[in-house]
N, C-alpha and C. Protein backbone atom coordinates (compact mmCIF):
# COMPACT_ATOMS: atom_id res chain seq x y z
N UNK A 1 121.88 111.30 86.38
CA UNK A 1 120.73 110.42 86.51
C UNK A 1 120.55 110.07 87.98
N UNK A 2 119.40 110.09 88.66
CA UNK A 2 119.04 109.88 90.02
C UNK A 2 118.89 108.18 90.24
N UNK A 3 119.64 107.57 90.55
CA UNK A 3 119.81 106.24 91.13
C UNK A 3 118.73 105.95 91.89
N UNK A 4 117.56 105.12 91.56
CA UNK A 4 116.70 104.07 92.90
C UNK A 4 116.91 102.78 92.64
N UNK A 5 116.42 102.32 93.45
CA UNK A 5 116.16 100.78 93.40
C UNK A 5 114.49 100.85 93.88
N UNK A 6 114.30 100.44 93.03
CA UNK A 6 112.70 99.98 93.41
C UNK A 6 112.20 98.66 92.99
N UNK A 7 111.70 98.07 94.18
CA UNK A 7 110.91 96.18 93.63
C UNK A 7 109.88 96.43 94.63
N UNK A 8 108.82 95.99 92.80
CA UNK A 8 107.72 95.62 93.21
C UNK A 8 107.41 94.52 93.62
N UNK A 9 106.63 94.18 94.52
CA UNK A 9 106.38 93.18 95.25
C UNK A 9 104.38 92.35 95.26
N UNK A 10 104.19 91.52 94.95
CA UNK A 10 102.86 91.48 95.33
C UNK A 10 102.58 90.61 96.12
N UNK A 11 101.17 91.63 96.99
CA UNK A 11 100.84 91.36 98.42
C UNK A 11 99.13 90.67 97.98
N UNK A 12 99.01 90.11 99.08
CA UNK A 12 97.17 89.27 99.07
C UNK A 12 96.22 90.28 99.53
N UNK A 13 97.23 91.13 100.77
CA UNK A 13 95.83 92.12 101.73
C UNK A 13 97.00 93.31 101.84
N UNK A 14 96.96 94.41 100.95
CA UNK A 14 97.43 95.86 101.02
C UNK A 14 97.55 96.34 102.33
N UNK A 15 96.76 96.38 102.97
CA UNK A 15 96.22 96.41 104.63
C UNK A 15 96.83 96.18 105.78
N UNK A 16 97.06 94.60 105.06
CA UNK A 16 98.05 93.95 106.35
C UNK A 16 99.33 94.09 105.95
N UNK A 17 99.88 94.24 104.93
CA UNK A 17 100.87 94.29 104.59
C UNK A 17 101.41 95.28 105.16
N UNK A 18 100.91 96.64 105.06
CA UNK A 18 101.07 98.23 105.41
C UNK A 18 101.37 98.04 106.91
N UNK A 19 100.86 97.27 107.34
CA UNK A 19 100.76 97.45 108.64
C UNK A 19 102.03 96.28 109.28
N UNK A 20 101.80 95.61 108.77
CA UNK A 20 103.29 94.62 108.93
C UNK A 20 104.39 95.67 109.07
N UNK A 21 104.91 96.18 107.78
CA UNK A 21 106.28 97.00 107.48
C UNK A 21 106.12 98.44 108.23
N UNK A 22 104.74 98.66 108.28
CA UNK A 22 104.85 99.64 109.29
C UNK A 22 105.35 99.51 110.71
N UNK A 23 104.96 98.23 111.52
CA UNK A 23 105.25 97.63 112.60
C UNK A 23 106.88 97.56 113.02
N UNK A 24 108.06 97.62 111.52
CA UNK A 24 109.21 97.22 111.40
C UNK A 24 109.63 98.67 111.02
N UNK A 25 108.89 99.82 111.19
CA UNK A 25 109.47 101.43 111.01
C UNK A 25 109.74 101.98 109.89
N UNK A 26 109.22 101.09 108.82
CA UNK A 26 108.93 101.40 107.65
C UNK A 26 107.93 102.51 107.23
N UNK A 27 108.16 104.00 106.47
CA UNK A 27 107.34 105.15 106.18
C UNK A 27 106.83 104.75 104.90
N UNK A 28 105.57 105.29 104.49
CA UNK A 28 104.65 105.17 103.10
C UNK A 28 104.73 106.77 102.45
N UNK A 29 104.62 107.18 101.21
CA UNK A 29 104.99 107.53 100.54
C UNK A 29 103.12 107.61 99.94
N UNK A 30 102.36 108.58 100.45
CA UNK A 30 100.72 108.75 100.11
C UNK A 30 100.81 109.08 98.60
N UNK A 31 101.71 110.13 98.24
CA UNK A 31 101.71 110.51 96.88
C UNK A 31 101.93 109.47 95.51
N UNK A 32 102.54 108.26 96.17
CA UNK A 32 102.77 106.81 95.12
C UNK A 32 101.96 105.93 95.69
N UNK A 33 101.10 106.23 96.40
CA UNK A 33 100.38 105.10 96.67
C UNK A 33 98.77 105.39 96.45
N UNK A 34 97.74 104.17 96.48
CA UNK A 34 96.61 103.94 96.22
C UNK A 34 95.72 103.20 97.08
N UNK A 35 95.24 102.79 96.15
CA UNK A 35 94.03 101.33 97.02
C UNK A 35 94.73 100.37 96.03
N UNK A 36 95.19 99.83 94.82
CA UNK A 36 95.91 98.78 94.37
C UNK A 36 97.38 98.96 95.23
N UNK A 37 98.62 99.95 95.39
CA UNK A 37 99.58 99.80 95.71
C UNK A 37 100.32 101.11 96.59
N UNK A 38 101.42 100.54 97.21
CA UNK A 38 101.96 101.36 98.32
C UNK A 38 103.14 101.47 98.59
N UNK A 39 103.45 102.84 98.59
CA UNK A 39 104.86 103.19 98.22
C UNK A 39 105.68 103.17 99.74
N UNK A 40 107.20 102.14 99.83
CA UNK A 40 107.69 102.20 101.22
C UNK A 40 108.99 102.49 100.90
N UNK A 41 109.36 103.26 101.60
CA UNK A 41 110.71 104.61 101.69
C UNK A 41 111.60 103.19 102.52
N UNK A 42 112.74 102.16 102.11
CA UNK A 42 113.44 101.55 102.86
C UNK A 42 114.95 101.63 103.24
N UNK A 43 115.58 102.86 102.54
CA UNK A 43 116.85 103.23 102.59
C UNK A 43 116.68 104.19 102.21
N UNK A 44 116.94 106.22 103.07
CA UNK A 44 117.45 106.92 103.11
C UNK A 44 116.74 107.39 101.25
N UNK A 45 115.52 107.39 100.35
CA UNK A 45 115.13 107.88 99.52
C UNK A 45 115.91 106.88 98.11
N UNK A 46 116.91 105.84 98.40
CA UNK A 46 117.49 105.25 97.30
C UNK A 46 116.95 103.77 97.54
N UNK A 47 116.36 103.02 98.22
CA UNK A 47 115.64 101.98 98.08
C UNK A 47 114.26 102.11 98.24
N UNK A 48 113.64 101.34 97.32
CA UNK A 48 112.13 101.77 98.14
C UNK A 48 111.27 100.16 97.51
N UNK A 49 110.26 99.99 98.05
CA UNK A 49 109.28 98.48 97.74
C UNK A 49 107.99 99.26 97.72
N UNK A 50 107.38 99.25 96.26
CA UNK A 50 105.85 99.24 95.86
C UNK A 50 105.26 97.69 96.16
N UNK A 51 104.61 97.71 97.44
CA UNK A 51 103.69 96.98 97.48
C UNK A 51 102.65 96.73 96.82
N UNK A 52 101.71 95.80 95.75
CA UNK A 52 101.10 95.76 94.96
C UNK A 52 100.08 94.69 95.27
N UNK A 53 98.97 94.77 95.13
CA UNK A 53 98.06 93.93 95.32
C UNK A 53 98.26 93.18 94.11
N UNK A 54 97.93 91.91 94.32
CA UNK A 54 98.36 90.87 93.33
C UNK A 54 97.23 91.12 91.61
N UNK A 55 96.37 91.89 91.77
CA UNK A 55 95.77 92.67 90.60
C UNK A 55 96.61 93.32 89.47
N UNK A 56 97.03 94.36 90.62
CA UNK A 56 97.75 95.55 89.90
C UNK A 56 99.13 94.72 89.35
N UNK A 57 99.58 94.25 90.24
CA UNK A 57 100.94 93.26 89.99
C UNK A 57 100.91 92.45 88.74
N UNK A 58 99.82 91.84 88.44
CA UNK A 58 99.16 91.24 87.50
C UNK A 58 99.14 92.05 85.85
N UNK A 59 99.26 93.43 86.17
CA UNK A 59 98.40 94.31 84.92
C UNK A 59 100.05 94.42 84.46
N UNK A 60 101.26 94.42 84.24
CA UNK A 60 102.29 95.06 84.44
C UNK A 60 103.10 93.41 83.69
N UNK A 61 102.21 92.36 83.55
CA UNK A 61 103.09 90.73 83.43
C UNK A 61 102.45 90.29 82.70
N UNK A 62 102.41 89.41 81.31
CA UNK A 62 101.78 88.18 81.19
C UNK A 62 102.23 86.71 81.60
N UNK A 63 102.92 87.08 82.61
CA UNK A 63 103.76 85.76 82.90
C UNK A 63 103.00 85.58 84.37
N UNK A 64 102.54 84.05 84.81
CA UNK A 64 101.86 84.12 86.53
C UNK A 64 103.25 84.56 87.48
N UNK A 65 101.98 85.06 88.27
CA UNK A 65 103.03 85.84 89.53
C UNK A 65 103.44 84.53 90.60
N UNK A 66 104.35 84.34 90.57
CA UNK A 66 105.70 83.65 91.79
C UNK A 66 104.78 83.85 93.34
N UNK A 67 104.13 83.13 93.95
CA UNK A 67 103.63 82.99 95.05
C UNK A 67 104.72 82.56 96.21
N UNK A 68 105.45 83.47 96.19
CA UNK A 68 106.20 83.14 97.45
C UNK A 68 106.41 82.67 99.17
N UNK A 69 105.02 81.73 99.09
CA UNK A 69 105.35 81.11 100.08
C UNK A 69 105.27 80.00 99.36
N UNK A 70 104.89 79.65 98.26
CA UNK A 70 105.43 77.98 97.10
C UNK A 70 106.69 78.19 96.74
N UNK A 71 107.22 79.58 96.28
CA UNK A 71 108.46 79.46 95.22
C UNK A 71 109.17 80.37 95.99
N UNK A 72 110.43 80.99 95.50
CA UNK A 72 111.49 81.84 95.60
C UNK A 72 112.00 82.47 94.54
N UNK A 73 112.01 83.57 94.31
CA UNK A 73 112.76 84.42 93.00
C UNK A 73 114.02 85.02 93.15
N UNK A 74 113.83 85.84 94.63
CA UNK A 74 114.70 86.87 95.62
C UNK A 74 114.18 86.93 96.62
N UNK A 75 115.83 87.10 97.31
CA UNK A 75 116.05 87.10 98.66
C UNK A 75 116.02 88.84 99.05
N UNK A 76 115.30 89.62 99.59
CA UNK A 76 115.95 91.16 99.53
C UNK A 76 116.76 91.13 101.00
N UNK A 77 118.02 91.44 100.93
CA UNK A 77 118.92 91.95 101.45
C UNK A 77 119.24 93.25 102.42
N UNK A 78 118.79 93.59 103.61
CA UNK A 78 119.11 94.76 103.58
C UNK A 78 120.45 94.96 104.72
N UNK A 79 121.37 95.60 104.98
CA UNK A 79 122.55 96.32 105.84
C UNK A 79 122.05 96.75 106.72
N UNK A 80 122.01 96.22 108.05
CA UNK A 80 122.02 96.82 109.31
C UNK A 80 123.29 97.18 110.26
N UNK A 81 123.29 98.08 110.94
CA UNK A 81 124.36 99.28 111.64
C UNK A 81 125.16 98.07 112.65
N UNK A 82 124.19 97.39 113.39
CA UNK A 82 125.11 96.39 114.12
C UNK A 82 124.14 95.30 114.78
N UNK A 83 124.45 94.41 115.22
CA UNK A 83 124.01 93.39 115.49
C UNK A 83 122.52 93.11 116.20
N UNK A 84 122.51 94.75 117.38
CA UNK A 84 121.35 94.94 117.65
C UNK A 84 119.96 95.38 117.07
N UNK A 85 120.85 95.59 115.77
CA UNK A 85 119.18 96.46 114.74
C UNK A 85 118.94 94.89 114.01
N UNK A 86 119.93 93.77 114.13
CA UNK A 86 119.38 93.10 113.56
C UNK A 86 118.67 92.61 114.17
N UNK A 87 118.93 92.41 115.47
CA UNK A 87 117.85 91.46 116.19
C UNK A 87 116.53 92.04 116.58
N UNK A 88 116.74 93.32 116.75
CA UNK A 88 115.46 94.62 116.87
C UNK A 88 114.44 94.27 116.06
N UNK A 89 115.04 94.46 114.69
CA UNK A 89 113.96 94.02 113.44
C UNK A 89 113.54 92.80 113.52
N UNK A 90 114.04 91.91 113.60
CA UNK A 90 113.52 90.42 113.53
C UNK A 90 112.24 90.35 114.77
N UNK A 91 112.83 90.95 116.02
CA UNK A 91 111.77 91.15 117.11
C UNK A 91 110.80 91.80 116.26
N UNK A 92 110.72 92.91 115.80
CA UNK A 92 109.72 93.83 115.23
C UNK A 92 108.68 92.73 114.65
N UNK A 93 109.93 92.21 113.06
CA UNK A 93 108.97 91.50 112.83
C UNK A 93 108.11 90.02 112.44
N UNK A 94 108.85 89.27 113.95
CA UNK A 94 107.93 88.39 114.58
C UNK A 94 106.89 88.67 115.18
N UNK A 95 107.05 90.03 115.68
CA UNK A 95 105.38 90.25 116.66
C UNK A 95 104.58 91.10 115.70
N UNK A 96 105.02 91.13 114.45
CA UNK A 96 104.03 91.25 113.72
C UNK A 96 103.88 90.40 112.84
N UNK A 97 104.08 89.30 113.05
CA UNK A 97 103.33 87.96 111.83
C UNK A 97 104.64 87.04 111.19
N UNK A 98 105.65 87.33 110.84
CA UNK A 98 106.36 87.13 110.18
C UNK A 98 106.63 85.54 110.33
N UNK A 99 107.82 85.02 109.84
CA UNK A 99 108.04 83.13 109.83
C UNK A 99 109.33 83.57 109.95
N UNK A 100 110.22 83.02 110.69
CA UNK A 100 111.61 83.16 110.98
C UNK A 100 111.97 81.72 110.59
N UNK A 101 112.59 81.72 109.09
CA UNK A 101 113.17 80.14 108.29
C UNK A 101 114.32 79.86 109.06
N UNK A 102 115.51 80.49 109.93
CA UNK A 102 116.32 79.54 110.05
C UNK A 102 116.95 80.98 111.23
N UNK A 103 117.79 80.07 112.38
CA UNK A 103 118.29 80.98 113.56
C UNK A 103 119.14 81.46 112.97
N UNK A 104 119.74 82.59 113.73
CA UNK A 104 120.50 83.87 113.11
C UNK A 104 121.99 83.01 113.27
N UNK A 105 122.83 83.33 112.03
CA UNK A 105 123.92 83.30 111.64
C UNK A 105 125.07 84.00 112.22
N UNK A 106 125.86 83.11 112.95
CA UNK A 106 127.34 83.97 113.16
C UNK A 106 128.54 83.92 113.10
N UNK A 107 129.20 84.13 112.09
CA UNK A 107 130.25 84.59 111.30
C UNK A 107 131.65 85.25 111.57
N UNK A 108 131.06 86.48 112.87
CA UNK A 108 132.30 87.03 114.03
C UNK A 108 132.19 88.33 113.56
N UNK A 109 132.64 88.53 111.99
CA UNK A 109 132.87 89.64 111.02
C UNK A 109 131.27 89.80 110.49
N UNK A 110 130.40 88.90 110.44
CA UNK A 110 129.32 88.89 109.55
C UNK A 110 127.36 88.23 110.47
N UNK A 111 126.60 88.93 111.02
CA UNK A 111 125.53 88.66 111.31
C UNK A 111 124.48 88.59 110.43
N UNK A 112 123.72 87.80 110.81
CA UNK A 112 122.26 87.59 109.70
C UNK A 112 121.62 86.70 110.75
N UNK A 113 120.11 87.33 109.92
CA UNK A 113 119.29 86.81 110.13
C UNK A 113 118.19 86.83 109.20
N UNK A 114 117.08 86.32 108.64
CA UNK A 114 116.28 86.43 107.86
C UNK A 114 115.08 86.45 108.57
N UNK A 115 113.52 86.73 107.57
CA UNK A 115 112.46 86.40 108.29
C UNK A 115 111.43 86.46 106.78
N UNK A 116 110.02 85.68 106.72
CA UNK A 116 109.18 85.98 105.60
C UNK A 116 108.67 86.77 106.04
N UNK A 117 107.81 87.89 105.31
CA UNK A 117 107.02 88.62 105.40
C UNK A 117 105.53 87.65 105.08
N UNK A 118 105.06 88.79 105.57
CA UNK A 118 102.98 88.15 105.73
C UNK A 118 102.61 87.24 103.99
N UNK A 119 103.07 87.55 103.20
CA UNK A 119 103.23 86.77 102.04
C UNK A 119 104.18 86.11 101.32
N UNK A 120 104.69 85.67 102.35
CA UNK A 120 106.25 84.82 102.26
C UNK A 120 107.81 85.21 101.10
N UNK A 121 107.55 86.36 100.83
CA UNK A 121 109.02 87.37 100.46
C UNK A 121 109.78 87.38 101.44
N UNK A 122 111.09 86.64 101.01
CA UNK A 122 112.01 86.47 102.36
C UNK A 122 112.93 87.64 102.29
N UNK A 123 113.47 88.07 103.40
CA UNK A 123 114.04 89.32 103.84
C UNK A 123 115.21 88.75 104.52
N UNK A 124 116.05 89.59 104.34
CA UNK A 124 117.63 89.04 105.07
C UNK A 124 118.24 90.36 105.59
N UNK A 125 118.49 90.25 107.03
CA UNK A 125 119.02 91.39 107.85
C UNK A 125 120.69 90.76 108.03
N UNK A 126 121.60 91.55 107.52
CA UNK A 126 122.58 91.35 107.96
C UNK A 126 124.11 92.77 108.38
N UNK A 127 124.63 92.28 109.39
CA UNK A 127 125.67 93.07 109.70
C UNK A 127 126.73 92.55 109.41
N UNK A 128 127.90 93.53 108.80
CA UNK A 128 129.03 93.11 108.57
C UNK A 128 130.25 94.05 109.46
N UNK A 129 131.05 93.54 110.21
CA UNK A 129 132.00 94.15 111.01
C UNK A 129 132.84 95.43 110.43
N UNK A 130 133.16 96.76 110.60
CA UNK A 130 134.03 97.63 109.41
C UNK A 130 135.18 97.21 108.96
N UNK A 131 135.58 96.15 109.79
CA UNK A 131 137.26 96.05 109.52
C UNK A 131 136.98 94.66 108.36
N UNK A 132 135.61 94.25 107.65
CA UNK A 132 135.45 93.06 107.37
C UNK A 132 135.58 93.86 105.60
């Protein structure tokens, strides 16, 4: 069986969104994607985030969708190589829109940092030392 992880996510403006995660070196995936939603390649073909306009997101629930800059559901997590990709990304993406909730974390063995995205899905960059 072929292992992904895929979370869908819903966005307000497809557009800006694309262009946000694009800004942070994130690739799209034309063949899964549309004008409702958009497919982003975020780990090596085993993670990936369908961006969804809050429509399509909608067709898939009868339950209301979690507006995440009111609420919180998940935190997504991702592993960076070392301390500098974390701060790289966070640069990335502050100068493209983002809200940076709280200064980066340090641990010795363990770096983080977080940031919201353009529709307040919080993201967490962190490094962990090899010997940790």
């Amino acid at each position: 069986m072929n292992k992904q992880i895929i979370f869908n996510l819903p966005v307000k403006d497809l557009d800006k969104s694309k262009a946000f995660f694009a800004a942070l070196g994130f690739g799209f995936n034309p063949a899964f994607s549309n004008e409702s939603s958009a497919f982003m390649d975020v780990v090596d073909g085993t993670l990936h985030v369908m961006l969804m306009t809050e429509a399509f997101f909608n067709s898939f629930t009868n339950k209301p969708v979690v507006h995440a800059k009111e609420a919180n559901e998940v935190i997504i997590c991702l592993s960076c190589e070392s301390r500098d990709e974390v701060d790289s990304l966070i640069a990335k993406a502050t100068a493209a829109g983002a809200r940076i909730p709280h200064p980066p974390e340090d641990h010795d063995i363990m770096y983080d940092q977080g940031f919201e995205d353009l529709d307040g899905h919080l993201w967490n960059l962190v490094w962990m030392a090899p010997q940790a």
